[in-house]
N, C-alpha and C. Protein backbone atom coordinates (compact mmCIF):
# COMPACT_ATOMS: atom_id res chain seq x y z
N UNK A 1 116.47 60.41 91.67
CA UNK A 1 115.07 60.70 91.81
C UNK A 1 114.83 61.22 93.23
N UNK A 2 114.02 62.40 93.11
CA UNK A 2 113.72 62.56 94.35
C UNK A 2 112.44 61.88 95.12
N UNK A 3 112.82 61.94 96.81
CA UNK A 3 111.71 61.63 97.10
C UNK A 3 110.78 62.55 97.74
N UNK A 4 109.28 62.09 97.60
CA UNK A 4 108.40 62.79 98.15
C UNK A 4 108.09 63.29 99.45
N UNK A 5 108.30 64.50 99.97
CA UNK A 5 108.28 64.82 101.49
C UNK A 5 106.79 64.79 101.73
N UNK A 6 106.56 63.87 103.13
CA UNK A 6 104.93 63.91 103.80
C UNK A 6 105.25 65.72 104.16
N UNK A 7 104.17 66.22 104.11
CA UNK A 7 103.69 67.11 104.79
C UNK A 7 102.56 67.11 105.74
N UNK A 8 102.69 67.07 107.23
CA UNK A 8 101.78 67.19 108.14
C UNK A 8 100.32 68.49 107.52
N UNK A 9 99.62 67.87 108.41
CA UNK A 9 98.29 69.39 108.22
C UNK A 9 98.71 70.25 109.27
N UNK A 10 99.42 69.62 110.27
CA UNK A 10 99.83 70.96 111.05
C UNK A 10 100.78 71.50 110.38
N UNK A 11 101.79 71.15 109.93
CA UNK A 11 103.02 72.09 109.42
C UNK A 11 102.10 72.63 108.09
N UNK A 12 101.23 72.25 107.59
CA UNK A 12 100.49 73.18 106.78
C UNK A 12 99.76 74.38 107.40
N UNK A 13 99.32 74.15 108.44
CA UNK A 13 98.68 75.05 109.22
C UNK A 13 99.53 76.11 109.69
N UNK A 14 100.75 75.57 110.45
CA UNK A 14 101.95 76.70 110.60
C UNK A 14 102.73 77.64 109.46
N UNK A 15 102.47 76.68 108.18
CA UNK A 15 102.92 77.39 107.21
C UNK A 15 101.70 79.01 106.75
N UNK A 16 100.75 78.41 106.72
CA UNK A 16 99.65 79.17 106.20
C UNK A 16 99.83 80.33 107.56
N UNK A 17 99.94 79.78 108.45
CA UNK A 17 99.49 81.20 109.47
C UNK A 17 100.97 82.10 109.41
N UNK A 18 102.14 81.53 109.37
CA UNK A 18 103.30 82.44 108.81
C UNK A 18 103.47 82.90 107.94
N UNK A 19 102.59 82.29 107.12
CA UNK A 19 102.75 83.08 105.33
C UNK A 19 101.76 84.42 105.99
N UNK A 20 100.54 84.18 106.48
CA UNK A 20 99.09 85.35 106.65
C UNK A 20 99.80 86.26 107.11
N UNK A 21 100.90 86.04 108.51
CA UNK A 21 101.30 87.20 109.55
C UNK A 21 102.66 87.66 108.74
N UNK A 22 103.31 87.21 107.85
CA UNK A 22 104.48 87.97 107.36
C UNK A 22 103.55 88.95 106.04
N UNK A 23 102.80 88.62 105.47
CA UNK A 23 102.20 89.08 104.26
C UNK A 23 101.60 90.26 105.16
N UNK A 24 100.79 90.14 106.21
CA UNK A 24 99.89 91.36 106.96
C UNK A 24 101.17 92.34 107.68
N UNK A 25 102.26 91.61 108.22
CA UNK A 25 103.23 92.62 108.26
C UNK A 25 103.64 93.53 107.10
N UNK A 26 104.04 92.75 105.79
CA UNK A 26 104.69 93.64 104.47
C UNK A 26 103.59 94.75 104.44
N UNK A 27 102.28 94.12 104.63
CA UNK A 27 101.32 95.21 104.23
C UNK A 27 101.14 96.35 105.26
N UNK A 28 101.47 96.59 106.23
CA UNK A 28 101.46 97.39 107.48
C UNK A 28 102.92 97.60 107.58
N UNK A 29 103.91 97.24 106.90
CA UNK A 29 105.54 98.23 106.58
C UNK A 29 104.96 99.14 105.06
N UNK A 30 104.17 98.74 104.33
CA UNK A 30 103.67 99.34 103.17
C UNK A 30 102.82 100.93 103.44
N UNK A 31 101.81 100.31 104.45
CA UNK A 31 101.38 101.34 104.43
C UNK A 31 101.89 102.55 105.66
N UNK A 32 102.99 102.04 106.32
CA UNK A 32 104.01 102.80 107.15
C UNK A 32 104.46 103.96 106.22
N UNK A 33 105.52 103.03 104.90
CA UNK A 33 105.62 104.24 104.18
C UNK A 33 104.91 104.82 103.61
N UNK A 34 103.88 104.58 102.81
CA UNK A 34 102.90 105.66 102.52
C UNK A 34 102.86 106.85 103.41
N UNK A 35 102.02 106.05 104.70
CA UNK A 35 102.08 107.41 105.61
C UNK A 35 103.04 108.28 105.85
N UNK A 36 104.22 107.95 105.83
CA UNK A 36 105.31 108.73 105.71
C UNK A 36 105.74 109.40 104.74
N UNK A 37 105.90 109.09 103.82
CA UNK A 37 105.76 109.87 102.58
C UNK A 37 104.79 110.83 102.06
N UNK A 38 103.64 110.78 102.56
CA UNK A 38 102.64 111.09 101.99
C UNK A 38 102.45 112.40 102.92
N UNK A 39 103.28 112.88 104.33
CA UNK A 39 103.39 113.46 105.28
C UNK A 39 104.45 114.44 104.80
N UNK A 40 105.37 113.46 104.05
CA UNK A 40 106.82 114.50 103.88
C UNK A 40 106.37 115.13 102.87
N UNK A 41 105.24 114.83 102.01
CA UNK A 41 105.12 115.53 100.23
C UNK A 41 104.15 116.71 100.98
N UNK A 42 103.22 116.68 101.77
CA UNK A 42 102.52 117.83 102.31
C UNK A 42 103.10 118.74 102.74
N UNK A 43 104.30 118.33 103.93
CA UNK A 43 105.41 119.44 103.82
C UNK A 43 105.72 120.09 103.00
N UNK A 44 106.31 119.46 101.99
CA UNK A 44 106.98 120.35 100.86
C UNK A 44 105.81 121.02 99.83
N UNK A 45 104.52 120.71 99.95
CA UNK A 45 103.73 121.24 99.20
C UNK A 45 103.27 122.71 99.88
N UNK A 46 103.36 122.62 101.16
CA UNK A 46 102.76 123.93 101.93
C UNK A 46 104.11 124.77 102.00
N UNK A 47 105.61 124.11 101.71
CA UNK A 47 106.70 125.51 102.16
C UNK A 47 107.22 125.54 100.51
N UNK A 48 106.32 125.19 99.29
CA UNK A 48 106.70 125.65 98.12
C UNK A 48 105.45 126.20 97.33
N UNK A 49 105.40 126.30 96.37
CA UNK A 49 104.75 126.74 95.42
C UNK A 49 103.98 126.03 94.32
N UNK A 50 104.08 124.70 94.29
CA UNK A 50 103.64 123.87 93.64
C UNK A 50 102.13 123.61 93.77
N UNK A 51 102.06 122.99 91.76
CA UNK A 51 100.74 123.22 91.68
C UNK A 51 99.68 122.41 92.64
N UNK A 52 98.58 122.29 92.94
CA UNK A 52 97.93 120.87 93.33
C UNK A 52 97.54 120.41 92.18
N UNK A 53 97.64 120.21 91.12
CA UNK A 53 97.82 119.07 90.14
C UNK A 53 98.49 117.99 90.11
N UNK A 54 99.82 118.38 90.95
CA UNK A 54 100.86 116.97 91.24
C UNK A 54 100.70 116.10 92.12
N UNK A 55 99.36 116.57 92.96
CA UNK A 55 99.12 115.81 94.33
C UNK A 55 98.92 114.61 93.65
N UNK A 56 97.96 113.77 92.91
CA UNK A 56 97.48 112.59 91.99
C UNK A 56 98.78 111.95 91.32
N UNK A 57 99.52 112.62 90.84
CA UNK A 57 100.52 111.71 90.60
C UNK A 57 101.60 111.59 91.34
N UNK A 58 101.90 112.28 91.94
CA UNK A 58 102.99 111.77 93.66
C UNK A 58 102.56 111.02 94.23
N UNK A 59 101.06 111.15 94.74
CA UNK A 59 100.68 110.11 95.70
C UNK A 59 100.67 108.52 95.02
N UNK A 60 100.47 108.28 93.97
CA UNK A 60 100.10 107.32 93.19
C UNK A 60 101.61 106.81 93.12
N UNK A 61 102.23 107.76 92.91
CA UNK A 61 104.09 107.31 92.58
C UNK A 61 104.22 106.54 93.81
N UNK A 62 103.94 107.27 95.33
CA UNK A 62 104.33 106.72 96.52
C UNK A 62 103.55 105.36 96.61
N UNK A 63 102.48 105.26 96.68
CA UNK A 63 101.80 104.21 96.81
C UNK A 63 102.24 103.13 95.97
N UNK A 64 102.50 103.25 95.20
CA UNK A 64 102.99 102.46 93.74
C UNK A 64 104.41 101.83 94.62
N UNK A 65 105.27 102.70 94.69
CA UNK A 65 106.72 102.65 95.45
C UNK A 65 106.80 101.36 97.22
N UNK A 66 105.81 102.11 97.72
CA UNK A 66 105.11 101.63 98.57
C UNK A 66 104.74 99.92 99.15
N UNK A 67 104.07 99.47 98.05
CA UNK A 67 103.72 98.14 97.61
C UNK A 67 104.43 97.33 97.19
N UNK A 68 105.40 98.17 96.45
CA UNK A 68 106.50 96.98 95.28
C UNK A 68 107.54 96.96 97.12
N UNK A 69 108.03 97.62 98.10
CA UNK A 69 108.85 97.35 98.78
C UNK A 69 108.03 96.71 99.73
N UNK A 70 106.95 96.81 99.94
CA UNK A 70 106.10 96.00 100.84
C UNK A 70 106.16 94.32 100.22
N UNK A 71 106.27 94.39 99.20
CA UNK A 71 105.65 93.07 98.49
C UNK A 71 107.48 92.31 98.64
N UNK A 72 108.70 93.30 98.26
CA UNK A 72 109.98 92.84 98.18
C UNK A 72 110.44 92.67 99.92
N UNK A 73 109.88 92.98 100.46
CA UNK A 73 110.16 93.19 102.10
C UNK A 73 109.73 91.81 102.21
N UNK A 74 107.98 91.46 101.82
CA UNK A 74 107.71 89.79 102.55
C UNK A 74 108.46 88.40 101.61
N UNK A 75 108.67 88.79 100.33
CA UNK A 75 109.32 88.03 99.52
C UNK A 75 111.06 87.66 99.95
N UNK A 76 111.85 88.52 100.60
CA UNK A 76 112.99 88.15 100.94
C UNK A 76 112.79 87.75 102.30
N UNK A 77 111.81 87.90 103.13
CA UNK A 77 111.42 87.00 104.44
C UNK A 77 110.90 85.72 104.25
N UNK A 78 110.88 85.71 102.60
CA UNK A 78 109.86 84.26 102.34
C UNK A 78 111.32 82.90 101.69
N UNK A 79 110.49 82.09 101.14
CA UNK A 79 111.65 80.75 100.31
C UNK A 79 110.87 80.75 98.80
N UNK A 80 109.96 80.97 98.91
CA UNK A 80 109.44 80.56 97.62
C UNK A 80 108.23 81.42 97.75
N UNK A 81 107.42 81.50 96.13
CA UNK A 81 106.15 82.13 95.54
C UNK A 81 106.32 83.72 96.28
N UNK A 82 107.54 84.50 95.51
CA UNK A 82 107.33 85.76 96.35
C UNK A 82 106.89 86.64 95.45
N UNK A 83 106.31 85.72 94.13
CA UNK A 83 105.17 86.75 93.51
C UNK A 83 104.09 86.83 94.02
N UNK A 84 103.37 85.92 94.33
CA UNK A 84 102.16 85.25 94.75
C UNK A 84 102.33 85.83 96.13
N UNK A 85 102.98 85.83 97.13
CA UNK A 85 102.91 86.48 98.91
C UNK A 85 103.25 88.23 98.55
N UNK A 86 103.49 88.97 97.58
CA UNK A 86 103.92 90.08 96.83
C UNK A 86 102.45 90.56 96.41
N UNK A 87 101.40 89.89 95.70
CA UNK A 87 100.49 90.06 95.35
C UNK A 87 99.36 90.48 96.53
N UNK A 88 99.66 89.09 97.47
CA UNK A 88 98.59 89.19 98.26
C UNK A 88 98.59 90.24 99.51
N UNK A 89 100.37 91.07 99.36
CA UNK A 89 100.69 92.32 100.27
C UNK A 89 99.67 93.30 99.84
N UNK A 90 99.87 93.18 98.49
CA UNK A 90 99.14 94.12 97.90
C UNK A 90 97.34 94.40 97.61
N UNK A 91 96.97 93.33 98.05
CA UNK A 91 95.51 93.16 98.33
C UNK A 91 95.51 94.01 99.69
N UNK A 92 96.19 92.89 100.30
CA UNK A 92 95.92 93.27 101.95
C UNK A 92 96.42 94.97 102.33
N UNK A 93 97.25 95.74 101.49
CA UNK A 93 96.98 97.15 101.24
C UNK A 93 96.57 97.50 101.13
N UNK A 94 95.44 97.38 100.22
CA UNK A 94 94.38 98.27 99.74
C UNK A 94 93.67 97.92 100.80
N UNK A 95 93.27 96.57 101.19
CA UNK A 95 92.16 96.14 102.34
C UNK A 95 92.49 97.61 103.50
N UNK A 96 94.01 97.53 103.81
CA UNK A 96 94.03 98.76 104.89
C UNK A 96 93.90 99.90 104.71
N UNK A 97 94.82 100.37 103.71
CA UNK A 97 94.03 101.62 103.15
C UNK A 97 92.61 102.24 103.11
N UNK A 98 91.88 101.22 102.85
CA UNK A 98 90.31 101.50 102.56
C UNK A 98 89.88 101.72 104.46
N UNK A 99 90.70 100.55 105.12
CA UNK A 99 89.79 100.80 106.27
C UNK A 99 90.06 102.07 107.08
N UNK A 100 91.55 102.39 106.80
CA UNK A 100 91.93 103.73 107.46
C UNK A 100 91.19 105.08 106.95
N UNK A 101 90.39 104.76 105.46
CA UNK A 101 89.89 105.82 104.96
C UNK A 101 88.77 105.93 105.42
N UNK A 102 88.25 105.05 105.51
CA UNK A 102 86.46 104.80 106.61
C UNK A 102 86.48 104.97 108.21
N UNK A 103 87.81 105.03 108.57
CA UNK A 103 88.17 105.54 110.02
C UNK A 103 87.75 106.27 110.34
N UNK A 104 88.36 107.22 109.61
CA UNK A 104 89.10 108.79 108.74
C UNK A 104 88.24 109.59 108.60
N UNK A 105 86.77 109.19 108.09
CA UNK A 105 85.40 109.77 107.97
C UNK A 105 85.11 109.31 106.65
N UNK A 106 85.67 108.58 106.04
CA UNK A 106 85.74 108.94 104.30
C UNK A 106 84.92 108.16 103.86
N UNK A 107 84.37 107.78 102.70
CA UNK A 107 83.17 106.73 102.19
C UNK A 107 83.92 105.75 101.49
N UNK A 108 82.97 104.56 101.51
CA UNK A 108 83.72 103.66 101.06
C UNK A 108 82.52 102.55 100.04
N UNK A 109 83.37 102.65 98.18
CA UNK A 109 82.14 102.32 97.42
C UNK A 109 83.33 101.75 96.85
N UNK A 110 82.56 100.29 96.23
CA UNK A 110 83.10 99.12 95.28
C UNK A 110 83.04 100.09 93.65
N UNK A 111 84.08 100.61 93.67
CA UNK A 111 83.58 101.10 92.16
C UNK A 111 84.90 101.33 91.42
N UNK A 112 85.32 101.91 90.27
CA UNK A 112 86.31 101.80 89.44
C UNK A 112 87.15 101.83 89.57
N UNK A 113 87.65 103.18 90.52
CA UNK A 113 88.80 103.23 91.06
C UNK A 113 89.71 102.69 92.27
N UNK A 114 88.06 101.99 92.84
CA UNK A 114 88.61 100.67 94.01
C UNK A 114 89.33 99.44 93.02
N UNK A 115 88.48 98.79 91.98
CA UNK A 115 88.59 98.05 90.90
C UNK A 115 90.26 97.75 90.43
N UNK A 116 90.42 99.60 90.20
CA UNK A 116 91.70 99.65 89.26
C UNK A 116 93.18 99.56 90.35
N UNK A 117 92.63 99.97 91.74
CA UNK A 117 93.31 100.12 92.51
C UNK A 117 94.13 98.80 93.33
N UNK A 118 92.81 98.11 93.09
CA UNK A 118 93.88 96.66 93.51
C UNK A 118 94.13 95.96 92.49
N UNK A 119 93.84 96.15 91.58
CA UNK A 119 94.32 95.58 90.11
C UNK A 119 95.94 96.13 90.34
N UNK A 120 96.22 97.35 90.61
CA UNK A 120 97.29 97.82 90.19
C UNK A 120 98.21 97.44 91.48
N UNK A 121 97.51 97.16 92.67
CA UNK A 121 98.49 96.74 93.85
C UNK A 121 98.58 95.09 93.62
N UNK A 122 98.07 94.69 93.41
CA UNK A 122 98.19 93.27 92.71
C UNK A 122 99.75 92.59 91.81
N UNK A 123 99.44 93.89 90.57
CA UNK A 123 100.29 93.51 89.74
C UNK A 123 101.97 94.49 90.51
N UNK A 124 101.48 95.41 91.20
CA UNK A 124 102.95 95.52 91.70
C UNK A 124 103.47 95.02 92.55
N UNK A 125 102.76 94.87 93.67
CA UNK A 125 102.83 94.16 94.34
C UNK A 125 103.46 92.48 94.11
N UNK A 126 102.84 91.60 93.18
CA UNK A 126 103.83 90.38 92.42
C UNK A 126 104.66 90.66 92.02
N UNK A 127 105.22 92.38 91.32
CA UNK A 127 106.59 92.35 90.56
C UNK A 127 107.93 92.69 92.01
N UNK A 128 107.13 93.15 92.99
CA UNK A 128 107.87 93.11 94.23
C UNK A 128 108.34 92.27 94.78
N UNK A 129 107.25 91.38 94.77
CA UNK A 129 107.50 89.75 95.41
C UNK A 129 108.80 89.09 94.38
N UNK A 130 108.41 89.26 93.32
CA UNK A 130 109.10 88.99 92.00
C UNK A 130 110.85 89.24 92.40
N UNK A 131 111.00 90.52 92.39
CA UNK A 131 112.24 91.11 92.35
C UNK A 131 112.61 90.86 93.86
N UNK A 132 112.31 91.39 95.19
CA UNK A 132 112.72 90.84 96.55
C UNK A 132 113.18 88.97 96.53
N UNK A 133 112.61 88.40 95.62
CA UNK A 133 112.45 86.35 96.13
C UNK A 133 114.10 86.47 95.28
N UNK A 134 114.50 87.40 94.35
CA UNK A 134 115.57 87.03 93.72
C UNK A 134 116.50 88.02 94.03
N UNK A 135 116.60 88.84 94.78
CA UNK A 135 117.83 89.81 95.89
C UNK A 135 118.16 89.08 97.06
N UNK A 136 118.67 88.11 96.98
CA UNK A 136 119.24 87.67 98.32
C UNK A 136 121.13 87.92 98.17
């Protein structure tokens, strides 16, 4: 039988503030690559020929791509719940995203595609956490 470990409120407190600053890191290596990617696809869109129809689904691919290694990046820095610290990369993405877009000049409205957008960094974001907690 095992026994029950006390846990201090400080070592809860240290835990919580290392979980916040590794999760706000994954999310700021996340949106590193975006920006980078999203730099290299403009390149190649201005020295080729391609339609702008593909802009919406590249960017979405990257971002998508983006999150799941952001979310697998804080999950193999983590011990446990690297769906759950995977998920919350992926909140805290969009949180930056949005603010870099209001920087930026851009508007910023609670509406469907905000909705669907962290819905979808959410769920990749956990399958990141998911897959990084079990690559060691």
């Amino acid at each position: 039988m095992r026994k029950a470990r006390k846990v201090t409120a400080k070592q809860e407190e240290n835990s919580f503030l290392q979980n916040t600053l590794l999760v706000s890191k994954g999310s700021v290596v996340a949106v590193i690559i975006t920006l980078f990617f999203i730099i290299l696809f403009a390149f190649v869109m201005q020295l080729s020929s391609l339609s702008e129809t593909i802009i919406r689904p590249v960017v979405q691919v990257i971002r998508i791509l983006s999150i799941a290694i952001g979310g697998a990046y804080v999950a193999r820095k983590s011990t446990e719940k690297g769906w759950l610290k995977g998920a919350a990369t992926g909140v805290c993405y969009v949180i930056l995203v949005s603010l870099i877009g209001v920087i930026s000049g851009g508007q910023f409205a609670i509406d469907r595609i905000l909705l669907s957008d962290t819905l979808m960094a959410i769920v990749v974001g956990a399958a990141g956490g998911a897959i990084g907690i079990n690559i060691r």
